[in-house]
N, C-alpha and C. Protein backbone atom coordinates (compact mmCIF):
# COMPACT_ATOMS: atom_id res chain seq x y z
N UNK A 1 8.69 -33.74 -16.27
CA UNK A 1 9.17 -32.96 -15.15
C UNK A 1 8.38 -31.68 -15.02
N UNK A 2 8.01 -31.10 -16.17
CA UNK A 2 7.78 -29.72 -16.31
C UNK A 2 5.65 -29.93 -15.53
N UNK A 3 5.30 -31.21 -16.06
CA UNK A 3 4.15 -31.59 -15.58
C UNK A 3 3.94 -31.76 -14.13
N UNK A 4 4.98 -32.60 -13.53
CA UNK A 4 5.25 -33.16 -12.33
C UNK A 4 5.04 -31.59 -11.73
N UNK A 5 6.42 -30.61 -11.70
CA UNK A 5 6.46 -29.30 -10.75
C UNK A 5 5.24 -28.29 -11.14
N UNK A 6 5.10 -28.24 -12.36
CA UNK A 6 3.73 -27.25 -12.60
C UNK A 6 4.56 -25.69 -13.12
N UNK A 7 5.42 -25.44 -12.93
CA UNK A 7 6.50 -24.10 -13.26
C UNK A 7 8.18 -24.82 -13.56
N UNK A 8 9.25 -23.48 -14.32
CA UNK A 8 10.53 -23.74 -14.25
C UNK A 8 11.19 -23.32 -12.91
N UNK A 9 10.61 -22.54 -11.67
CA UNK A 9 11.30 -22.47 -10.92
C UNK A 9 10.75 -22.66 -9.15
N UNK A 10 10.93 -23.94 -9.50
CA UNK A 10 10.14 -24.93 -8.47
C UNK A 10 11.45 -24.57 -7.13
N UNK A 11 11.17 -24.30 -5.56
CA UNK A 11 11.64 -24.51 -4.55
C UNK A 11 12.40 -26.05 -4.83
N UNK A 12 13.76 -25.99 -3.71
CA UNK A 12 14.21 -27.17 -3.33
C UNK A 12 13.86 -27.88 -2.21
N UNK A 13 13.10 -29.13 -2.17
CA UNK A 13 12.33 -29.65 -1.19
C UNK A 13 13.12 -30.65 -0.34
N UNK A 14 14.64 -30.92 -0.56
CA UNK A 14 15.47 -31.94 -0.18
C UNK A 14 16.68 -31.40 0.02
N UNK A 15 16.87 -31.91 1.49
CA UNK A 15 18.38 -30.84 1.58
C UNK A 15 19.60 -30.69 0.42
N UNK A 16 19.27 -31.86 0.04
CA UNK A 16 20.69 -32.26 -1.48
C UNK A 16 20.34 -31.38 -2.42
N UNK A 17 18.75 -31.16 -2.75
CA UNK A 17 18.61 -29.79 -4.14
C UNK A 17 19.08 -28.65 -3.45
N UNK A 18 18.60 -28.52 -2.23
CA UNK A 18 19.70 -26.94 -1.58
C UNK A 18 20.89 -26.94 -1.97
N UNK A 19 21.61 -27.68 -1.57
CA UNK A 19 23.20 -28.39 -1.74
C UNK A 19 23.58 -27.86 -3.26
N UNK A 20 22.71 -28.86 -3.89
CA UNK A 20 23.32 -28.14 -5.65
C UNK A 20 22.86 -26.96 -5.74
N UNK A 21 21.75 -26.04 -5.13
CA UNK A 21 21.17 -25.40 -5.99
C UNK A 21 22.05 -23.98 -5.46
N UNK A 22 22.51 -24.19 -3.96
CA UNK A 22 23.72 -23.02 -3.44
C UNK A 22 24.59 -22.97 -4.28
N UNK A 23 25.38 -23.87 -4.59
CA UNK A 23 26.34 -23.85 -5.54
C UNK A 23 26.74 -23.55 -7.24
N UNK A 24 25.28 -24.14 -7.49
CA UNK A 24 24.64 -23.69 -9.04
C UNK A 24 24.34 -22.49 -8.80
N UNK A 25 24.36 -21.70 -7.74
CA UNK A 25 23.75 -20.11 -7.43
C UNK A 25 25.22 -19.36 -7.64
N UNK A 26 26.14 -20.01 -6.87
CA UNK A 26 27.49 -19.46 -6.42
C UNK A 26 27.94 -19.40 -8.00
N UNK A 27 27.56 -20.86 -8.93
CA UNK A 27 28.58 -20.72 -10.08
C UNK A 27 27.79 -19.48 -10.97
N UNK A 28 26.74 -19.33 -11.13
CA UNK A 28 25.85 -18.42 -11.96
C UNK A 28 26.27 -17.48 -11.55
N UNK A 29 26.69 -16.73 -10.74
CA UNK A 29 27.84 -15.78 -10.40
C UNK A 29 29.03 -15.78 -10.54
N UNK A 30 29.81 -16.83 -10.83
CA UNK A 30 30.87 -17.06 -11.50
C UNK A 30 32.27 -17.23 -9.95
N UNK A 31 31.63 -17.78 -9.15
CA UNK A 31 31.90 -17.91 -8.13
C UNK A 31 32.40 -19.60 -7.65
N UNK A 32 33.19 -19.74 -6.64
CA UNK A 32 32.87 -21.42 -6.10
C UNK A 32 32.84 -21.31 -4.64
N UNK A 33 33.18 -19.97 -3.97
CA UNK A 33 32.58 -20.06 -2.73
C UNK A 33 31.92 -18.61 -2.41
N UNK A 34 31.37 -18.34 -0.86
CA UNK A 34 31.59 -16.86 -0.44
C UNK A 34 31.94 -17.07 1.12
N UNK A 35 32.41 -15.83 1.38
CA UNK A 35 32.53 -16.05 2.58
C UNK A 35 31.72 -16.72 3.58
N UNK A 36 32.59 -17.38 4.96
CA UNK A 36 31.56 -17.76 6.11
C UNK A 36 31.03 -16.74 6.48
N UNK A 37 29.73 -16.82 7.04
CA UNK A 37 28.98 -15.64 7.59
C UNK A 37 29.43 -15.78 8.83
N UNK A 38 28.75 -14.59 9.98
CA UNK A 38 28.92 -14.50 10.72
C UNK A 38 27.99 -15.79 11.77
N UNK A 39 28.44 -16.12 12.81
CA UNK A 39 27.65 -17.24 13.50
C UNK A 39 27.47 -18.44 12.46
N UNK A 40 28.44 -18.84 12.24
CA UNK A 40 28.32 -20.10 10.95
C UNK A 40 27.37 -21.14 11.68
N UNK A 41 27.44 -21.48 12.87
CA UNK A 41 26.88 -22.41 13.88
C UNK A 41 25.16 -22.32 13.52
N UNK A 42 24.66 -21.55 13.14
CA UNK A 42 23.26 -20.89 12.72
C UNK A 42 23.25 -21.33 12.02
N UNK A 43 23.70 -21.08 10.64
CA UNK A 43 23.75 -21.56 9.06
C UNK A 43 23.90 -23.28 8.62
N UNK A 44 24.48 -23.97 9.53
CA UNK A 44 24.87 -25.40 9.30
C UNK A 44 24.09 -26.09 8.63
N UNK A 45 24.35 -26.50 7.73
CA UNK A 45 23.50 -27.69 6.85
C UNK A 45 23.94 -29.18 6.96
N UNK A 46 23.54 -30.18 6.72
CA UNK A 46 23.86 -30.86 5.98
C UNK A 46 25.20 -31.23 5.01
N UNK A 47 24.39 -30.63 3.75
CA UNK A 47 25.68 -31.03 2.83
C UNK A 47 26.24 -29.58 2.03
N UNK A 48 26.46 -29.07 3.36
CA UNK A 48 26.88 -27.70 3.32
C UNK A 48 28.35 -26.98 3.93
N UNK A 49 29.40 -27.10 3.16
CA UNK A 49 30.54 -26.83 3.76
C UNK A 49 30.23 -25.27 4.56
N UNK A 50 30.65 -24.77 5.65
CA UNK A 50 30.70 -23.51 6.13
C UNK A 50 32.33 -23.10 6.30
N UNK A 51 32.87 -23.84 6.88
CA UNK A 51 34.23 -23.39 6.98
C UNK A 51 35.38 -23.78 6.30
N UNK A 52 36.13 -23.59 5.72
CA UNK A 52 36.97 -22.14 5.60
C UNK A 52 35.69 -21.17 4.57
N UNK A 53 34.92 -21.60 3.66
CA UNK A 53 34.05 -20.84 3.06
C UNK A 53 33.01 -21.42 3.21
N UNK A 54 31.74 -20.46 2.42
CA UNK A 54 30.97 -21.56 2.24
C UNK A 54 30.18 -21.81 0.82
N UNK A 55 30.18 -23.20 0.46
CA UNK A 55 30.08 -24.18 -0.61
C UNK A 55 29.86 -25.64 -0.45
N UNK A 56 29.24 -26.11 -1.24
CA UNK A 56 28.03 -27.37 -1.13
C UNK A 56 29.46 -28.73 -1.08
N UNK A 57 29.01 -29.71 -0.38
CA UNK A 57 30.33 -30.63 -0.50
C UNK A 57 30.01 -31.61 -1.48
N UNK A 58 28.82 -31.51 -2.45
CA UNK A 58 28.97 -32.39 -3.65
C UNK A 58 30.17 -32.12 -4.29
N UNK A 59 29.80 -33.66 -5.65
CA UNK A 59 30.61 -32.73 -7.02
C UNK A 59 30.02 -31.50 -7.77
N UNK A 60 30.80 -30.98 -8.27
CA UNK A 60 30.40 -29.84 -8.97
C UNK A 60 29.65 -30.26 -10.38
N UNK A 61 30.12 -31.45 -11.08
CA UNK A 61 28.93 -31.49 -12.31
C UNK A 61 27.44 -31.15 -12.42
N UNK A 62 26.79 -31.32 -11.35
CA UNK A 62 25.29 -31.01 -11.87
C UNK A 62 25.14 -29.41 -11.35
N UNK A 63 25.80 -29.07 -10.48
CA UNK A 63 25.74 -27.35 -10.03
C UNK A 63 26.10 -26.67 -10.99
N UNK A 64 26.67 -27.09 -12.06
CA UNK A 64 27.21 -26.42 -13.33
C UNK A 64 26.25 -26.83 -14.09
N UNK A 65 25.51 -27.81 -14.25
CA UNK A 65 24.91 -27.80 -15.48
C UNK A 65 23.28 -27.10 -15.16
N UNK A 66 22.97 -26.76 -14.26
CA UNK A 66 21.86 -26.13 -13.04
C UNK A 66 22.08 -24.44 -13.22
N UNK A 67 23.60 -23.91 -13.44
CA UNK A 67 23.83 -22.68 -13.32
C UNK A 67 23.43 -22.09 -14.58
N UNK A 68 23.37 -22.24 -15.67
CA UNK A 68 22.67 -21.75 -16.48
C UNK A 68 21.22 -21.28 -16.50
N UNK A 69 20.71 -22.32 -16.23
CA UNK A 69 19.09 -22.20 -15.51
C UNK A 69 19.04 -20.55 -14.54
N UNK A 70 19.83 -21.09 -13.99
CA UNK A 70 19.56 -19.68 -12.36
C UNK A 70 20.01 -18.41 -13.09
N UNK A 71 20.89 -18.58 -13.98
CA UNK A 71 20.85 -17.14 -14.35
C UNK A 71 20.16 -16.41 -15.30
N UNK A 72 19.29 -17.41 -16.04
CA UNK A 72 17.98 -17.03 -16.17
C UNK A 72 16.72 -17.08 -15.90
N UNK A 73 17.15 -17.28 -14.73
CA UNK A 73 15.60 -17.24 -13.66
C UNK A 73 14.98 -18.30 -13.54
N UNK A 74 15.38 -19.47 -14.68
CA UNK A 74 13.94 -20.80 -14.61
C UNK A 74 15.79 -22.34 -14.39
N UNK A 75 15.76 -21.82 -12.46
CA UNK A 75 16.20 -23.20 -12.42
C UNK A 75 16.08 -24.29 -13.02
N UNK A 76 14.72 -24.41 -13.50
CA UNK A 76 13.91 -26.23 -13.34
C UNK A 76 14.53 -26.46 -14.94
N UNK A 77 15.02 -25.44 -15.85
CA UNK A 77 14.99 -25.31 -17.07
C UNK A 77 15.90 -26.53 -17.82
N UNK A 78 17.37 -26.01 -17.20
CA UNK A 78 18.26 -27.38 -17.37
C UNK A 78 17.59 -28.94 -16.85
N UNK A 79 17.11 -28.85 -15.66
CA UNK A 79 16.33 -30.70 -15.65
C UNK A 79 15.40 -30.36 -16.55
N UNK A 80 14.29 -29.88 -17.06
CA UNK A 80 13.64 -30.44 -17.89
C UNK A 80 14.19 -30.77 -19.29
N UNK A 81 15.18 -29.73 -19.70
CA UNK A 81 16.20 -30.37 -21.20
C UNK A 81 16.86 -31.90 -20.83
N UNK A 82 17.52 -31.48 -19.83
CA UNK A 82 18.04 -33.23 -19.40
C UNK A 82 17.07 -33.88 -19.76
N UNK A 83 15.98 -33.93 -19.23
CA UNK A 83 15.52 -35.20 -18.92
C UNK A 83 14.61 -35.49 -20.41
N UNK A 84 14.26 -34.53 -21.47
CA UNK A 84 14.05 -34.62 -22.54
C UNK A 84 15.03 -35.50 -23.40
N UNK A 85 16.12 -35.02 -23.42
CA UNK A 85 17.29 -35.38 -24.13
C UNK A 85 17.51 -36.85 -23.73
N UNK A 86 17.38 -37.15 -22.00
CA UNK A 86 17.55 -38.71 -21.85
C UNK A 86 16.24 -39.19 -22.84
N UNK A 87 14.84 -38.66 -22.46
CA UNK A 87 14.23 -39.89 -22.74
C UNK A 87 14.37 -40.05 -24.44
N UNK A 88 14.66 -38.98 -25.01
CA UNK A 88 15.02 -39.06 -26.66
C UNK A 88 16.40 -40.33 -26.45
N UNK A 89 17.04 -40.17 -26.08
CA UNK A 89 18.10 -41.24 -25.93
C UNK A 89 17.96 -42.69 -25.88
N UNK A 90 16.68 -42.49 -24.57
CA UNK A 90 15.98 -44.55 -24.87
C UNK A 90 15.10 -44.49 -25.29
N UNK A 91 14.79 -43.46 -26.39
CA UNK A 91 13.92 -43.78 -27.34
C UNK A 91 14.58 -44.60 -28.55
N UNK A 92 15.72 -43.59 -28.67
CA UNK A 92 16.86 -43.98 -29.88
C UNK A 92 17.51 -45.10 -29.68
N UNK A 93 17.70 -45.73 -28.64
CA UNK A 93 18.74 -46.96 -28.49
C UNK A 93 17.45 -48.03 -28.44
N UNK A 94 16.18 -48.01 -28.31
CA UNK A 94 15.58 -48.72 -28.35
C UNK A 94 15.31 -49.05 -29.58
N UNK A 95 15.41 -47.63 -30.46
CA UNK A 95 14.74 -48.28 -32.10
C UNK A 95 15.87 -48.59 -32.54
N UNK A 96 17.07 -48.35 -32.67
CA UNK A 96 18.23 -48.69 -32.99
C UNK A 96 18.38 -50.63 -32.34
N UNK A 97 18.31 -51.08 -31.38
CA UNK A 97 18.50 -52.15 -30.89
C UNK A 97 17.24 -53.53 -30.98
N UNK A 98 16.07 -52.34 -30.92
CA UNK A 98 14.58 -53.42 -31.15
C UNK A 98 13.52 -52.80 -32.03
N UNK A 99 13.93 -51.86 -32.55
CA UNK A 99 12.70 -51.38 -33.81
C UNK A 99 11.74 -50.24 -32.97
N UNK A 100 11.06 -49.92 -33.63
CA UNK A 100 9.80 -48.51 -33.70
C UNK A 100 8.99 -49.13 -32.45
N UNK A 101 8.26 -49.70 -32.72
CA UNK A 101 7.21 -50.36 -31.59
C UNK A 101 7.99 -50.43 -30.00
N UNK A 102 9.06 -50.91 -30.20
CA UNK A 102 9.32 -51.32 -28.77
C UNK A 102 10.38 -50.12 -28.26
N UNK A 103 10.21 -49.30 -29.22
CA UNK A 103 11.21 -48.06 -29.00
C UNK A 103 9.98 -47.49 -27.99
N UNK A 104 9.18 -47.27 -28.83
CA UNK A 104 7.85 -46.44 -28.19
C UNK A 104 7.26 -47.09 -27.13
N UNK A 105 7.02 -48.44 -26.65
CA UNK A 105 7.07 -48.67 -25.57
C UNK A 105 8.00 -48.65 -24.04
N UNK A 106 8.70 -48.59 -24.63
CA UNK A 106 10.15 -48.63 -23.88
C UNK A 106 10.20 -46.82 -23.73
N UNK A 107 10.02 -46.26 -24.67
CA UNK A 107 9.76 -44.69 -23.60
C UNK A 107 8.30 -44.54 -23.06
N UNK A 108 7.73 -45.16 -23.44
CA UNK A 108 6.26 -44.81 -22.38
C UNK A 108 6.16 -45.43 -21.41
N UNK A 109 6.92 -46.41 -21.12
CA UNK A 109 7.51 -47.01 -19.79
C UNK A 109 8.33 -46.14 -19.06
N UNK A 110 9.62 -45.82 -19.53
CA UNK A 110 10.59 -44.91 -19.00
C UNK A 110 10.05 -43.54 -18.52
N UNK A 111 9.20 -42.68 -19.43
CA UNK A 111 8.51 -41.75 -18.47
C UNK A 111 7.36 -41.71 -17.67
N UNK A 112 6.69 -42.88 -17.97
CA UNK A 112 5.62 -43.24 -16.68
C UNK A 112 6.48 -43.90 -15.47
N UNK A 113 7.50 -44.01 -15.63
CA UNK A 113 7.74 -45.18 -14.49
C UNK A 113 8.06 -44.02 -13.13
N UNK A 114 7.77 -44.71 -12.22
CA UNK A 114 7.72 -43.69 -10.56
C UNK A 114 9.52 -43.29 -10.44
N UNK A 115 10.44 -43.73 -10.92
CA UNK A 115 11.78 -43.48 -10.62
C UNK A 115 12.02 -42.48 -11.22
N UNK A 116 11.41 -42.53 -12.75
CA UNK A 116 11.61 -40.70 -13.63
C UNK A 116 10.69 -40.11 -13.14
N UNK A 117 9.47 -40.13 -12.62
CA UNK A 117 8.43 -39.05 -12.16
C UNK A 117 9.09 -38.10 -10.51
N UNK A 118 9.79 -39.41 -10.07
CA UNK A 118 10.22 -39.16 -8.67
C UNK A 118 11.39 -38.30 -8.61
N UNK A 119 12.13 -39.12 -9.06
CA UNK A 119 13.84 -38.55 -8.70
C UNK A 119 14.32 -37.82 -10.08
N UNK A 120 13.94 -37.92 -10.94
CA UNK A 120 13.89 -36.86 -12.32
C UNK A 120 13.31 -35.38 -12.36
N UNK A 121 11.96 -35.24 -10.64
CA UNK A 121 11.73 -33.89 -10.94
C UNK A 121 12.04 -33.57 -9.36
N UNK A 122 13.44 -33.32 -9.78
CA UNK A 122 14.27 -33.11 -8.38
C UNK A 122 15.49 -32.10 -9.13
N UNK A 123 16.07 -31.80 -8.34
CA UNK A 123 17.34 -30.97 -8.38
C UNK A 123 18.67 -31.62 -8.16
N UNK A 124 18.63 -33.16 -8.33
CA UNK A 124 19.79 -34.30 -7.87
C UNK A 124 20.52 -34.65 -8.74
N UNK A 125 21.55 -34.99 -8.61
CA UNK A 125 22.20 -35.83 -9.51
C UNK A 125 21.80 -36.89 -10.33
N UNK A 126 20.77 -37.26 -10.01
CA UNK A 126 20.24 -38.74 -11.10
C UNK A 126 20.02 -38.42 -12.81
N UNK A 127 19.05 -37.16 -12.51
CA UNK A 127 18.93 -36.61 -13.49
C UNK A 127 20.25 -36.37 -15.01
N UNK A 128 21.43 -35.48 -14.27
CA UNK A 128 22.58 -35.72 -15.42
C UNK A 128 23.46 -36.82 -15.19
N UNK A 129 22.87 -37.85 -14.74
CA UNK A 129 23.56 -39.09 -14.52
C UNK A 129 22.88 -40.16 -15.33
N UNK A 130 21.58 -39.78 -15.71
CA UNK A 130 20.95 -40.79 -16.61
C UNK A 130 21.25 -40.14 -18.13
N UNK A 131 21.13 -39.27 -18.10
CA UNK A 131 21.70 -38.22 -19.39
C UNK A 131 23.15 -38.98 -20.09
N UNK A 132 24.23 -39.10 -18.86
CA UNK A 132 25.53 -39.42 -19.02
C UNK A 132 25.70 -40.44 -19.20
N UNK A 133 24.87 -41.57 -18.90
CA UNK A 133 25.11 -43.25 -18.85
C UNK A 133 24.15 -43.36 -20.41
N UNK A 134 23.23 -42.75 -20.49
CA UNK A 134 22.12 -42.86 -21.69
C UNK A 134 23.42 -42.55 -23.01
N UNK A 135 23.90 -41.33 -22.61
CA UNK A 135 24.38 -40.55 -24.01
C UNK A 135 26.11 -41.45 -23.98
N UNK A 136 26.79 -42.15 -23.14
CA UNK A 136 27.38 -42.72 -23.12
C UNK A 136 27.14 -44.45 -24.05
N UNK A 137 26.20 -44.96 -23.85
CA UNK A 137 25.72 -45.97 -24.06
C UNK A 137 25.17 -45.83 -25.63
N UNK A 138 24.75 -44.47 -26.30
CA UNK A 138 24.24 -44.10 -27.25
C UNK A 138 25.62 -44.16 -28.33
N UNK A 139 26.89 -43.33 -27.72
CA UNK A 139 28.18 -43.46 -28.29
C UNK A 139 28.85 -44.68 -28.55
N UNK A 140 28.70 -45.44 -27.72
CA UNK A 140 29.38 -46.96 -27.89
C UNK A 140 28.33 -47.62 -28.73
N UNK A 141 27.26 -47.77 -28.70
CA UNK A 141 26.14 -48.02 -29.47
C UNK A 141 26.47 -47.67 -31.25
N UNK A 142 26.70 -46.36 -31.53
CA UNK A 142 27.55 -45.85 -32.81
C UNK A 142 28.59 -46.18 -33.06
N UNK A 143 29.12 -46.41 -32.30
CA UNK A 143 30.71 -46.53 -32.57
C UNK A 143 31.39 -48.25 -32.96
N UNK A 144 29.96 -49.09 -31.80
CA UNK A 144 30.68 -50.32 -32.32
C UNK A 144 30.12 -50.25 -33.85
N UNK A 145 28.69 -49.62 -34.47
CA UNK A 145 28.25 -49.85 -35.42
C UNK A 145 28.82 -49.63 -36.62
N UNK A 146 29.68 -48.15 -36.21
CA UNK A 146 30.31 -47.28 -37.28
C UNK A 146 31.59 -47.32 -37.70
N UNK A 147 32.31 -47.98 -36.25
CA UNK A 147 33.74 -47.94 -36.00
C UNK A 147 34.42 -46.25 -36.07
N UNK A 148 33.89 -44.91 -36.03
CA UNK A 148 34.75 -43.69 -36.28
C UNK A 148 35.46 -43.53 -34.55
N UNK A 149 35.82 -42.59 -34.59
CA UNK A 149 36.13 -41.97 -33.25
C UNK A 149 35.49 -41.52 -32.62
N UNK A 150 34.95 -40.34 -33.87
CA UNK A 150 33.97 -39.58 -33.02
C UNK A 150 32.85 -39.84 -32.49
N UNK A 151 32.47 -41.00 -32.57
CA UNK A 151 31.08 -41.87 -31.71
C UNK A 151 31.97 -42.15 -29.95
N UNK A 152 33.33 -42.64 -30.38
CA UNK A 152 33.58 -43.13 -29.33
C UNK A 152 34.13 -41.95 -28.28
N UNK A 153 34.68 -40.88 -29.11
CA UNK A 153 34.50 -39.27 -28.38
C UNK A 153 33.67 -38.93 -27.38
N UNK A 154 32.67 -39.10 -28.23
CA UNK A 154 31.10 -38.64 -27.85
C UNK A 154 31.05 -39.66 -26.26
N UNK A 155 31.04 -40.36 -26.13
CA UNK A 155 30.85 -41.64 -25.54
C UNK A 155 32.00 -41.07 -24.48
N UNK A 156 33.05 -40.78 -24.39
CA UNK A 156 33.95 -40.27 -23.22
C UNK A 156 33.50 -38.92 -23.15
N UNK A 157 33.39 -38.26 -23.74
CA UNK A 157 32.91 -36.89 -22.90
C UNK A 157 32.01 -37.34 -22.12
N UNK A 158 30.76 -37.80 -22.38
CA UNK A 158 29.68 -38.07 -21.78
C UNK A 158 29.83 -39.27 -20.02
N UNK A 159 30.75 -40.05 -20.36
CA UNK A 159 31.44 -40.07 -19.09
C UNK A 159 32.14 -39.64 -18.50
N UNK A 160 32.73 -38.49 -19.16
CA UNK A 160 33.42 -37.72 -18.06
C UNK A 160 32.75 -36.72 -17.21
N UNK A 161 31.35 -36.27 -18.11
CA UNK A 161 30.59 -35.98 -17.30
C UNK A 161 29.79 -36.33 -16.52
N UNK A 162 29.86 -37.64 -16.34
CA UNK A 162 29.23 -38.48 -15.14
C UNK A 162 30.29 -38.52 -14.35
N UNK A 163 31.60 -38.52 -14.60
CA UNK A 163 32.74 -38.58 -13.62
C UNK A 163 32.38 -37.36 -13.00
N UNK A 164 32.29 -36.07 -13.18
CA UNK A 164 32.28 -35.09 -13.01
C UNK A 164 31.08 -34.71 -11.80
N UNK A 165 29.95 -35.40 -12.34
CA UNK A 165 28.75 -35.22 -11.30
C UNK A 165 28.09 -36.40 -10.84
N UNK A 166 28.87 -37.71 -10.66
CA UNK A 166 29.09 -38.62 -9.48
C UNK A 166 30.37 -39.46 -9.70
N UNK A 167 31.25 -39.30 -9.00
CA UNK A 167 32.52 -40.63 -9.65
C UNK A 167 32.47 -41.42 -9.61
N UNK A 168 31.41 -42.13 -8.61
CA UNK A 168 31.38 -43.67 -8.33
C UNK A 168 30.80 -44.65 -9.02
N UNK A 169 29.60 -44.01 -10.16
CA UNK A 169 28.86 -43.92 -10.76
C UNK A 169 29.37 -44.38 -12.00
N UNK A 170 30.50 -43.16 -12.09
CA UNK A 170 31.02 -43.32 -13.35
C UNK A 170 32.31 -44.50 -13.80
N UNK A 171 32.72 -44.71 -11.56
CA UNK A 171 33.42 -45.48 -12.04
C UNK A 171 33.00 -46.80 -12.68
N UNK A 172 31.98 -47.06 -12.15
CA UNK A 172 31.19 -48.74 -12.22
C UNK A 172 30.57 -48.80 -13.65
């Protein structure tokens, strides 16, 4: 990702990274809306609530996990940890499931492939949605192995944070 944009605080090029990135702005202030401005009719977006306030009509999971970033200046900061952390993830379920070799192929596939180059160096939801299904899949992965809880813990938080920043996603 960090290759793809060239800096941590890359513009939003898609109305949907506006969308999170207003809101990841609003929460880094510790905020969930601000007032309508004046002439809201001017301001209209997309996926941009204006009235009664105004705030992005996603879910809030990835604007929260984005707000850290903004309040230290390098938006891009949180997707590039995400997307580290995923590909460490199918690195790990690969050597765990098919050994060293095909672990390492299986991530040099996963970050060459045009779907992580594309929609991974974005400001979207895919990003902590592959995180959440990866680190979900990583927990059940432990857990059938280990049988504890805390694998299978691990494994519901991590969908709840896919519930959190897509539900439909999370429901399926």
């Amino acid at each position: 990702t960090f290759f793809v944009w060239g800096s941590l605080t890359r513009t939003a090029v898609v109305h949907d990274e506006s969308a999170y990135l207003l809101q990841a702005e609003l929460f880094s202030r510790f905020r969930f809306t601000v007032p309508t401005p004046p002439l809201p009719q001017f301001f209209e977006q997309l996926y941009v609530n204006l009235r009664p306030a105004v705030f992005s009509k996603y879910p809030p999971g990835t604007s929260l996990l984005l707000a850290p970033g903004l309040m230290m200046g390098m938006p891009g900061l949180p997707v590039v940890a995400m997307n580290a952390l995923s590909g460490a993830l199918v690195f790990t379920l690969a050597r765990r499931h098919a050994g060293g070799v095909v672990a390492l192929l299986t991530w040099l596939f996963w970050v060459s492939s045009f779907p992580v180059e594309y929609f991974h160096a974005m400001y979207l939801s895919e990003v902590p949605t592959s995180l959440a299904w990866l680190a979900t899949w990583w927990g059940v992965s432990r857990w059938s192995a280990s049988g504890r809880g805390r694998d299978l813990g691990i494994a519901a938080v991590a969908l709840a944070v896919c519930g959190v920043t897509r539900p439909l996603t999370a429901a399926a």
